[in-house]
C-alpha atoms as a PDB file:
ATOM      1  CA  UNK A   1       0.000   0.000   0.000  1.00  0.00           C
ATOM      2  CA  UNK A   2       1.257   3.552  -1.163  1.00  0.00           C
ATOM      3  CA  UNK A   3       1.697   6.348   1.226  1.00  0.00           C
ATOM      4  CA  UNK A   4      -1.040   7.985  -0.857  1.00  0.00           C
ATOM      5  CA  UNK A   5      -3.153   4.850  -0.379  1.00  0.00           C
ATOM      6  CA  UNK A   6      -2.514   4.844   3.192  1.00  0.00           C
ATOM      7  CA  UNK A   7      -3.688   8.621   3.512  1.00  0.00           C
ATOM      8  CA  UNK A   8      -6.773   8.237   1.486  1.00  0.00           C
ATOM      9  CA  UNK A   9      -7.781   5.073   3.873  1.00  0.00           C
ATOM     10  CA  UNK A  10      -7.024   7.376   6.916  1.00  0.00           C
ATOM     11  CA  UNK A  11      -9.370  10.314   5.414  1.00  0.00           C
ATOM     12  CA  UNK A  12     -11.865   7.661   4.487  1.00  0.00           C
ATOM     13  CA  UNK A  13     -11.732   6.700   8.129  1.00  0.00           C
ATOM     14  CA  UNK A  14     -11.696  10.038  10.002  1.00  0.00           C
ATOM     15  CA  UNK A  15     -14.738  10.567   7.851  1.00  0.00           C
ATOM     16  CA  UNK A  16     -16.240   7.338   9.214  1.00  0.00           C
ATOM     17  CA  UNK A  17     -15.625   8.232  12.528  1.00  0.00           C
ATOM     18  CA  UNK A  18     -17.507  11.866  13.185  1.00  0.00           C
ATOM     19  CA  UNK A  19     -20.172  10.658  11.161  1.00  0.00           C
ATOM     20  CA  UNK A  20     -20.451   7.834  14.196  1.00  0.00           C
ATOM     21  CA  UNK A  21     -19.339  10.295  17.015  1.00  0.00           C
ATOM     22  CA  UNK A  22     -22.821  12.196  15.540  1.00  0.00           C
ATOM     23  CA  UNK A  23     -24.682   9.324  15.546  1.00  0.00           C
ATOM     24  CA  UNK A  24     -23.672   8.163  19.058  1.00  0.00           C
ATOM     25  CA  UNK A  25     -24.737  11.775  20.595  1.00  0.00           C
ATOM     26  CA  UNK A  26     -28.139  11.189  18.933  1.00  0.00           C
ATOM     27  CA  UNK A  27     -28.202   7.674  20.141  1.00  0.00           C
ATOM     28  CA  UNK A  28     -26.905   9.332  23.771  1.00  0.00           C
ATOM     29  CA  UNK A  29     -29.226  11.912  23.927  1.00  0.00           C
ATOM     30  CA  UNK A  30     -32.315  10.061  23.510  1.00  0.00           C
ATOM     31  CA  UNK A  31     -31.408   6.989  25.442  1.00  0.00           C
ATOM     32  CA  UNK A  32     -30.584   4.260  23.057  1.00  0.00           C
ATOM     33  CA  UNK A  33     -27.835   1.830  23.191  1.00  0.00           C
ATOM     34  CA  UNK A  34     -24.607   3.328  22.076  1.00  0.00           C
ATOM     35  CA  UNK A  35     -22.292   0.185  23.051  1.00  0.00           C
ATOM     36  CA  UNK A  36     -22.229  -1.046  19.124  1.00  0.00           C
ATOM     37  CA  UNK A  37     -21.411   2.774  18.345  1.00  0.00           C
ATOM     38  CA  UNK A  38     -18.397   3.011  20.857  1.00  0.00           C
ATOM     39  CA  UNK A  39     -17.340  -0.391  19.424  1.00  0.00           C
ATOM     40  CA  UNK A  40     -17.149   0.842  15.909  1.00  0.00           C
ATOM     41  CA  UNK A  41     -15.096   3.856  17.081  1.00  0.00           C
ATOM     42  CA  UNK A  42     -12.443   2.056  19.074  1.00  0.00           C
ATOM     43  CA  UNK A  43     -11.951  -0.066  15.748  1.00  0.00           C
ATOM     44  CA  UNK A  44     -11.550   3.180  13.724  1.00  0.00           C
ATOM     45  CA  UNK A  45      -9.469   4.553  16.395  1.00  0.00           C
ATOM     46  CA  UNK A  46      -7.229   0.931  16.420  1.00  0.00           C
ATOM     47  CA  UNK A  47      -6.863   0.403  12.477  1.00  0.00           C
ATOM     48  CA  UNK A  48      -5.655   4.454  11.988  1.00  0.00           C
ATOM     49  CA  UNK A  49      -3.101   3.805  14.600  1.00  0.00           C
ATOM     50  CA  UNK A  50      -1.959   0.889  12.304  1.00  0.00           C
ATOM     51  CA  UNK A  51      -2.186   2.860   9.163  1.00  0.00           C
ATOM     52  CA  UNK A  52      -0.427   5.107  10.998  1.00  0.00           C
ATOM     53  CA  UNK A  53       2.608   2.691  12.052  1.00  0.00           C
ATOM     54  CA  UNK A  54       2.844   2.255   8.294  1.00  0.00           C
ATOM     55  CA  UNK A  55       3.328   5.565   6.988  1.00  0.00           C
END
């Protein structure tokens, strides 16, 4: 994977991630379960750390 490749996947992911963080406010703030939410951020958080470690 190209360093280009690897920043496009990160962008893709940041991208992912406050588009979740928005979701899991909404989910917050009316009372709904959020634990899938949180889940899918910690393994958006985890694989940029790894794209990351490969730059």
């Amino acid at each position: 994977m190209s360093k280009k490749d690897i920043e496009d996947k990160i962008e893709e992911l940041k991208s992912d991630y406050v588009r979740i963080s928005a979701d899991l406010e909404k989910l917050d703030s009316v009372g709904g379960n959020t634990a899938n939410a949180e889940k899918q951020l910690e393994q958006i958080e985890n694989e940029i750390a790894d794209l990351r470690k490969q730059m």
